[in-house]
Protein backbone atom coordinates (compact mmCIF):
# COMPACT_ATOMS: atom_id res chain seq x y z
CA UNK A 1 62.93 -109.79 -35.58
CA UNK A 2 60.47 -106.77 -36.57
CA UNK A 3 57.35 -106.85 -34.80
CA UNK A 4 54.27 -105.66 -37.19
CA UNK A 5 52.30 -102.63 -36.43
CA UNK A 6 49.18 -104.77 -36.01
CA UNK A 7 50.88 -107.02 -32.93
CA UNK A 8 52.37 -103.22 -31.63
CA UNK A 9 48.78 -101.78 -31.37
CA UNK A 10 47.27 -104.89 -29.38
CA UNK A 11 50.01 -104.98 -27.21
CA UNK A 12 49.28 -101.37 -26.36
CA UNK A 13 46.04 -101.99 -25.95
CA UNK A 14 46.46 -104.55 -23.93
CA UNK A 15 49.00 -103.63 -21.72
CA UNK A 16 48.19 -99.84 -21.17
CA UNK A 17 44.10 -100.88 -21.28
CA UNK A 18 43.17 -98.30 -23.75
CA UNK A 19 39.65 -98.72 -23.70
CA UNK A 20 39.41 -97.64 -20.52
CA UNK A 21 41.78 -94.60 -20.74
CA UNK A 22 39.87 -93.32 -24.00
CA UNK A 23 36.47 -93.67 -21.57
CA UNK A 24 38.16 -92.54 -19.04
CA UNK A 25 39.47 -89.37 -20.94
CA UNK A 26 35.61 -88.64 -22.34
CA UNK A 27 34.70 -88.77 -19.06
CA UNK A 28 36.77 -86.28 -17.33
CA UNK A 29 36.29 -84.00 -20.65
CA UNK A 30 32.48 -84.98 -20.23
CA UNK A 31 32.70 -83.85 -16.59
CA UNK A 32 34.66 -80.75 -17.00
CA UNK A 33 32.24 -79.18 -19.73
CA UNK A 34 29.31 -80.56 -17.64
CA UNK A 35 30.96 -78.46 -14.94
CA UNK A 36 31.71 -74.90 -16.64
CA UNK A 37 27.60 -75.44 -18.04
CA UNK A 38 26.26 -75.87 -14.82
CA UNK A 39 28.51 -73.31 -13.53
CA UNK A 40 27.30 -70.76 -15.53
CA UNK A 41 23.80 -71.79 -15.67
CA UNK A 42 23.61 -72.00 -11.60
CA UNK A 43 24.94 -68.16 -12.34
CA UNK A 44 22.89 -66.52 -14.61
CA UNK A 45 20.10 -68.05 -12.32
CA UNK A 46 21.23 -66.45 -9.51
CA UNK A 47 21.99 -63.07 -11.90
CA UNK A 48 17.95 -63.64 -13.00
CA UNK A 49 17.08 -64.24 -9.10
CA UNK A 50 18.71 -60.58 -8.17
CA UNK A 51 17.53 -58.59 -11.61
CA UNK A 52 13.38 -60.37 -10.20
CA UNK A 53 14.35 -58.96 -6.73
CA UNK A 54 15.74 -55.24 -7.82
CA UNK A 55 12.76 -55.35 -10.68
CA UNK A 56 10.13 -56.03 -7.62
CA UNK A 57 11.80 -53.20 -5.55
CA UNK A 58 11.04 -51.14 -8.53
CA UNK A 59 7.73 -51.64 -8.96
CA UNK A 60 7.01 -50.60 -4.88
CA UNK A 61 8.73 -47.78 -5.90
CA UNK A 62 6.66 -47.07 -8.89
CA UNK A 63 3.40 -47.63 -6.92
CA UNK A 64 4.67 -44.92 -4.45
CA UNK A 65 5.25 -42.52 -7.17
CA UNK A 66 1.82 -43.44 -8.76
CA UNK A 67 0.40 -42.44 -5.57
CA UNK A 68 2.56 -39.02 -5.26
CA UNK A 69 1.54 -38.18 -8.69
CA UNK A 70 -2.54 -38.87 -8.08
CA UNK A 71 -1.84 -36.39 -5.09
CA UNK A 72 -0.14 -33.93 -7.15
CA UNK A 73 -2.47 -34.15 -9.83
CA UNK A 74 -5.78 -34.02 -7.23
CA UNK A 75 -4.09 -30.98 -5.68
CA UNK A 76 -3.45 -28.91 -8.57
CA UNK A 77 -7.41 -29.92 -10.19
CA UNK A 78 -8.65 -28.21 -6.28
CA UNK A 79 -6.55 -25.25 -7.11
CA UNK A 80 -7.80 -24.52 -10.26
CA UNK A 81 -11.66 -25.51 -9.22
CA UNK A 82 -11.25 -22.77 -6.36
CA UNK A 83 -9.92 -20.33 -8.58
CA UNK A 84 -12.20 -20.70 -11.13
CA UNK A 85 -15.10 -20.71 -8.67
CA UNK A 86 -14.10 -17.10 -7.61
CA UNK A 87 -13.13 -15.95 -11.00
CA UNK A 88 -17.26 -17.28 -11.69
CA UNK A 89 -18.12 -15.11 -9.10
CA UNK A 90 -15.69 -11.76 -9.02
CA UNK A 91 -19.53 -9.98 -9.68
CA UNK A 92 -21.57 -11.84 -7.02
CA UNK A 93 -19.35 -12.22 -4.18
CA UNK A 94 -22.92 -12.33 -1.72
CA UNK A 95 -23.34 -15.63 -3.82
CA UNK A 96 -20.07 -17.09 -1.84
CA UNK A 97 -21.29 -19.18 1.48
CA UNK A 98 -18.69 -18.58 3.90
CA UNK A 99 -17.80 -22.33 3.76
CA UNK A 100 -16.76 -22.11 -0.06
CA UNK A 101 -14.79 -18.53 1.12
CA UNK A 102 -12.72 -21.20 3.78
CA UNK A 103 -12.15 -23.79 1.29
CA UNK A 104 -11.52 -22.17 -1.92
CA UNK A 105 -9.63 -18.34 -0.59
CA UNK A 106 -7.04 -20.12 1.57
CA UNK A 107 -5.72 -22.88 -1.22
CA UNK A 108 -4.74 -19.98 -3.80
CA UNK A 109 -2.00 -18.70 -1.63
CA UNK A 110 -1.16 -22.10 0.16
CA UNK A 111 1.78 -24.14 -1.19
CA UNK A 112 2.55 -27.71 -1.91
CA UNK A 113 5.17 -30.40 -1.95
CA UNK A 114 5.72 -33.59 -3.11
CA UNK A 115 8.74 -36.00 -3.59
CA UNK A 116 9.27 -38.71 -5.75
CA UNK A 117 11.60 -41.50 -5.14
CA UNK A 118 14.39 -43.10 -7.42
CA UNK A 119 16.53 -45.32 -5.30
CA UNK A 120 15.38 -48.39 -6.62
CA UNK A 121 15.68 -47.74 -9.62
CA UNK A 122 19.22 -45.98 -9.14
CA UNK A 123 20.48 -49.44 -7.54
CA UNK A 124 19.14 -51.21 -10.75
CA UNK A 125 21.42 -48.94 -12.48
CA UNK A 126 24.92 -48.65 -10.70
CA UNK A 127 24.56 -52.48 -10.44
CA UNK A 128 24.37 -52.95 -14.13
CA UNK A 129 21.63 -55.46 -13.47
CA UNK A 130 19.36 -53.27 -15.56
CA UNK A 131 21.59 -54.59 -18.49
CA UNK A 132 20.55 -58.46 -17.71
CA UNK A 133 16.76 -57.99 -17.90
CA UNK A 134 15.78 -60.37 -20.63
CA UNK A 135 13.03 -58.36 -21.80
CA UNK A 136 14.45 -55.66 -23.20
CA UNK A 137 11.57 -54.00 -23.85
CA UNK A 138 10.32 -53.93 -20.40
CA UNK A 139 13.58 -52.65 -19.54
CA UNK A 140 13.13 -49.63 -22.15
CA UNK A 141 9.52 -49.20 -20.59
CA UNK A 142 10.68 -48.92 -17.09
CA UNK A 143 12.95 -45.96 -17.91
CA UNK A 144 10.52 -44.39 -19.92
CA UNK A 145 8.15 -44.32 -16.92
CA UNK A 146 11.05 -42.73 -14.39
CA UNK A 147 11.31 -40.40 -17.23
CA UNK A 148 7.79 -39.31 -17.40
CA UNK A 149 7.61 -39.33 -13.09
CA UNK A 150 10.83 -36.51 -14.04
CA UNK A 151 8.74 -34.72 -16.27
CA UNK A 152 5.53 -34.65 -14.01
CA UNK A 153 7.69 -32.96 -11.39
CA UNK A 154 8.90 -30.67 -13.92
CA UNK A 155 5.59 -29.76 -14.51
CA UNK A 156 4.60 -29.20 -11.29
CA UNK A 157 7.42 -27.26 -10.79
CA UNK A 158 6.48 -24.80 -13.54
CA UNK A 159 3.19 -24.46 -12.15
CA UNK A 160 4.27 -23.28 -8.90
CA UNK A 161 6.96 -20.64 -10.38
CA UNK A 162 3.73 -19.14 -12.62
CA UNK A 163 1.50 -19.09 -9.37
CA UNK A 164 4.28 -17.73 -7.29
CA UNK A 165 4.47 -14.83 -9.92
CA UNK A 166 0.87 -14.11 -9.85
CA UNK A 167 0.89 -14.46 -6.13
CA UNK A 168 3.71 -11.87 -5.78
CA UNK A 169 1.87 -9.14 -8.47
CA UNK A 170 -0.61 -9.34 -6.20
CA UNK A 171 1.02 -8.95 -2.42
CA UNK A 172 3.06 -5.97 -3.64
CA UNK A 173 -0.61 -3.99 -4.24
CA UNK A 174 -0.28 -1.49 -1.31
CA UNK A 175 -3.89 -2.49 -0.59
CA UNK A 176 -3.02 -5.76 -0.33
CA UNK A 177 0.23 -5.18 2.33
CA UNK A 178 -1.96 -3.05 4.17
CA UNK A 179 -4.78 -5.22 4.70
CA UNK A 180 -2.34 -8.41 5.67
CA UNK A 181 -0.69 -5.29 8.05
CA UNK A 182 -4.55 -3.96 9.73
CA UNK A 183 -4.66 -8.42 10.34
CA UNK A 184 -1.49 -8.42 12.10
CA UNK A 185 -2.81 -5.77 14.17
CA UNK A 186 -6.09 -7.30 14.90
CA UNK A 187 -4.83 -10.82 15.94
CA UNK A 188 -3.37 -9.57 18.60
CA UNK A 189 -6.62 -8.55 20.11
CA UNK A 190 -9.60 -11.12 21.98
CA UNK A 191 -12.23 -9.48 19.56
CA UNK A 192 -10.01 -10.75 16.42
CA UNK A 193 -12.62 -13.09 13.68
CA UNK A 194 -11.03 -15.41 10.98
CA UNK A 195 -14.03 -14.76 8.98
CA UNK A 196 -13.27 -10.79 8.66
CA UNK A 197 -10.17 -11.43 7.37
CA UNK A 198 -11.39 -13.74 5.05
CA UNK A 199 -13.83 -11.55 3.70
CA UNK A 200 -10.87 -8.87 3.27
CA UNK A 201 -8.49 -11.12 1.67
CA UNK A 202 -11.49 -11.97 -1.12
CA UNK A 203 -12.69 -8.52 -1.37
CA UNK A 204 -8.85 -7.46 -2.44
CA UNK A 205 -8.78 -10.76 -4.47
CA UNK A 206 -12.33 -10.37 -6.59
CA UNK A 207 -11.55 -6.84 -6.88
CA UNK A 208 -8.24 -6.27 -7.71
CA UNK A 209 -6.75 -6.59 -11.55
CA UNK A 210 -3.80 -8.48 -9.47
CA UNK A 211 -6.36 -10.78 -7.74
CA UNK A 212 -8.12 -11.43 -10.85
CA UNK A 213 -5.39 -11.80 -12.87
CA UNK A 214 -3.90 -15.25 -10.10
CA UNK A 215 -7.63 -16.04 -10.17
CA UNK A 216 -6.97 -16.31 -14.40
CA UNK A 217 -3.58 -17.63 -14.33
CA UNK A 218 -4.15 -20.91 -12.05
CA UNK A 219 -6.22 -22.71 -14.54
CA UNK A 220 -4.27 -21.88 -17.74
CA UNK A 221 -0.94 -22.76 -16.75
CA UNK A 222 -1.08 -26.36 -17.13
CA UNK A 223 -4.11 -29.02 -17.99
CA UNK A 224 -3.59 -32.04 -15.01
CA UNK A 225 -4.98 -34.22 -17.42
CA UNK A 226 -2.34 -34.54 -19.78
CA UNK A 227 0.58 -33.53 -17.52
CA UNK A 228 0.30 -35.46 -14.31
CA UNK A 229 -2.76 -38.22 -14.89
CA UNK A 230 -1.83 -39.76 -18.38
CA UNK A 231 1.56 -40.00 -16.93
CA UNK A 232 -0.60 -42.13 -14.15
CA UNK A 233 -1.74 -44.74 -16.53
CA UNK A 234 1.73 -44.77 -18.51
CA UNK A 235 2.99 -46.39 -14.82
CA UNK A 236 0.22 -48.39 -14.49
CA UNK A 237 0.89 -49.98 -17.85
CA UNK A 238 4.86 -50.50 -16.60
CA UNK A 239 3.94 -51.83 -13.52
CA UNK A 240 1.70 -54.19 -15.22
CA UNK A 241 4.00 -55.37 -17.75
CA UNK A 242 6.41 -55.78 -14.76
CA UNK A 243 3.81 -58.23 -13.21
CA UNK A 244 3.09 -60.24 -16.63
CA UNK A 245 6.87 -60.36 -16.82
CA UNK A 246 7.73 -61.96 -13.80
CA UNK A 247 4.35 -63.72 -12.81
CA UNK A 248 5.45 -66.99 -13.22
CA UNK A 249 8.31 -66.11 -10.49
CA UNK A 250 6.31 -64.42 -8.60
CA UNK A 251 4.07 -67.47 -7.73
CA UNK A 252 6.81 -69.69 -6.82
């Protein structure tokens, strides 16, 4: 006797139930795609929740090199005021209270260093979460403002060497060696003043060509303005775009 396809397909259905085995199939497939989406939603979360952390460990680190470079920039402005001040006043030295002798004389030899910090930014690096910032133009703007902290120090650097060479022209003047010599000499005794030696060191310094020409070179080497304090407000733009970035985060 043949059976018909028709009576095959109930039996089958009937016997096997395969209504519930196609629902139960869509629901295991269901599940398992419902399983590798949450999966890897639950881990770019967590890859979001580390890049917020490393970005906010970033921005300390920014505000710290904000601050360095406001130092910097403050330091090197005093320099140049104190040179120029004598330079003003290489002809009328009695004009010079002694007070402007102990603050301006002193901070033309004097030297100064700062260092910035990179770690943070470093770890945002090596761990390739810089990579999974969304914003990929805050990520381009952070870099830029590491770069510009480099280039401040750079800067700074250069300043230094071209004061150091000034400096130098003018402590190899024999007058100059003998005079820091005669101080030696005079420390050493209870009758020894600061204030003499001050007046030497300015006399040598306002008189000079090698004291005039450090007085000259201080305040032409660089402008602070453009090299260390509009590289301030470039970081204060990235650190602000860091907070609009993340502000909804940050609240939570």
């Amino acid at each position: 006797m043949k059976i018909k396809l028709s009576d095959k397909l109930k039996y089958i259905a009937k016997e096997y139930k395969l209504g519930d085995f196609v629902r139960n199939l869509i629901a295991v497939v269901l599940g398992i795609i419902i399983t590798f989406v949450g999966s890897d939603w639950i881990s770019e979360r967590n890859t979001q929740k580390e890049v917020e952390k490393s970005i906010q460990l970033v921005k300390s680190e920014l505000i710290l090199n904000r601050e360095t470079l406001k130092e910097m920039g403050s330091r090197v402005v005093f320099e140049q005021n104190a040179a120029r001040y004598l330079f003003e006043h290489k002809n009328k030295k009695n004009e010079i209270s002694q007070d402007s002798v102990k603050q301006y004389l002193p901070v033309i030899f004097q030297w100064s260093k700062y260092t910035f910090i990179n770690d943070a930014m470093e770890m945002l690096k090596t761990s390739s979460l810089i990579q999974k910032i969304k914003n990929k133009e805050l990520s381009l703007q952070i870099i830029k403002a590491y770069g510009t902290i480099k280039t401040a120090e750079s800067s700074f650097e250069m300043y230094k060497e071209y004061k150091k060479q000034a400096q130098d022209e003018f402590n190899a003047n024999p007058q100059v060696a003998a005079c820091f010599y005669n101080q030696i000499k005079k420390r050493e005794k209870v009758e020894y003043s600061e204030e003499n030696d001050l007046s030497e060191e300015l006399h040598l310094v306002l008189t000079l060509p090698e004291g005039l020409g450090l007085l000259q070179t201080m305040p032409n080497i660089l402008n602070p303005k453009t090299h260390f304090f509009a590289n301030i407000e470039e970081l204060d733009e990235t650190i602000a775009a860091i907070d609009k970035e993340y502000k909804l985060s940050c609240t939570n």
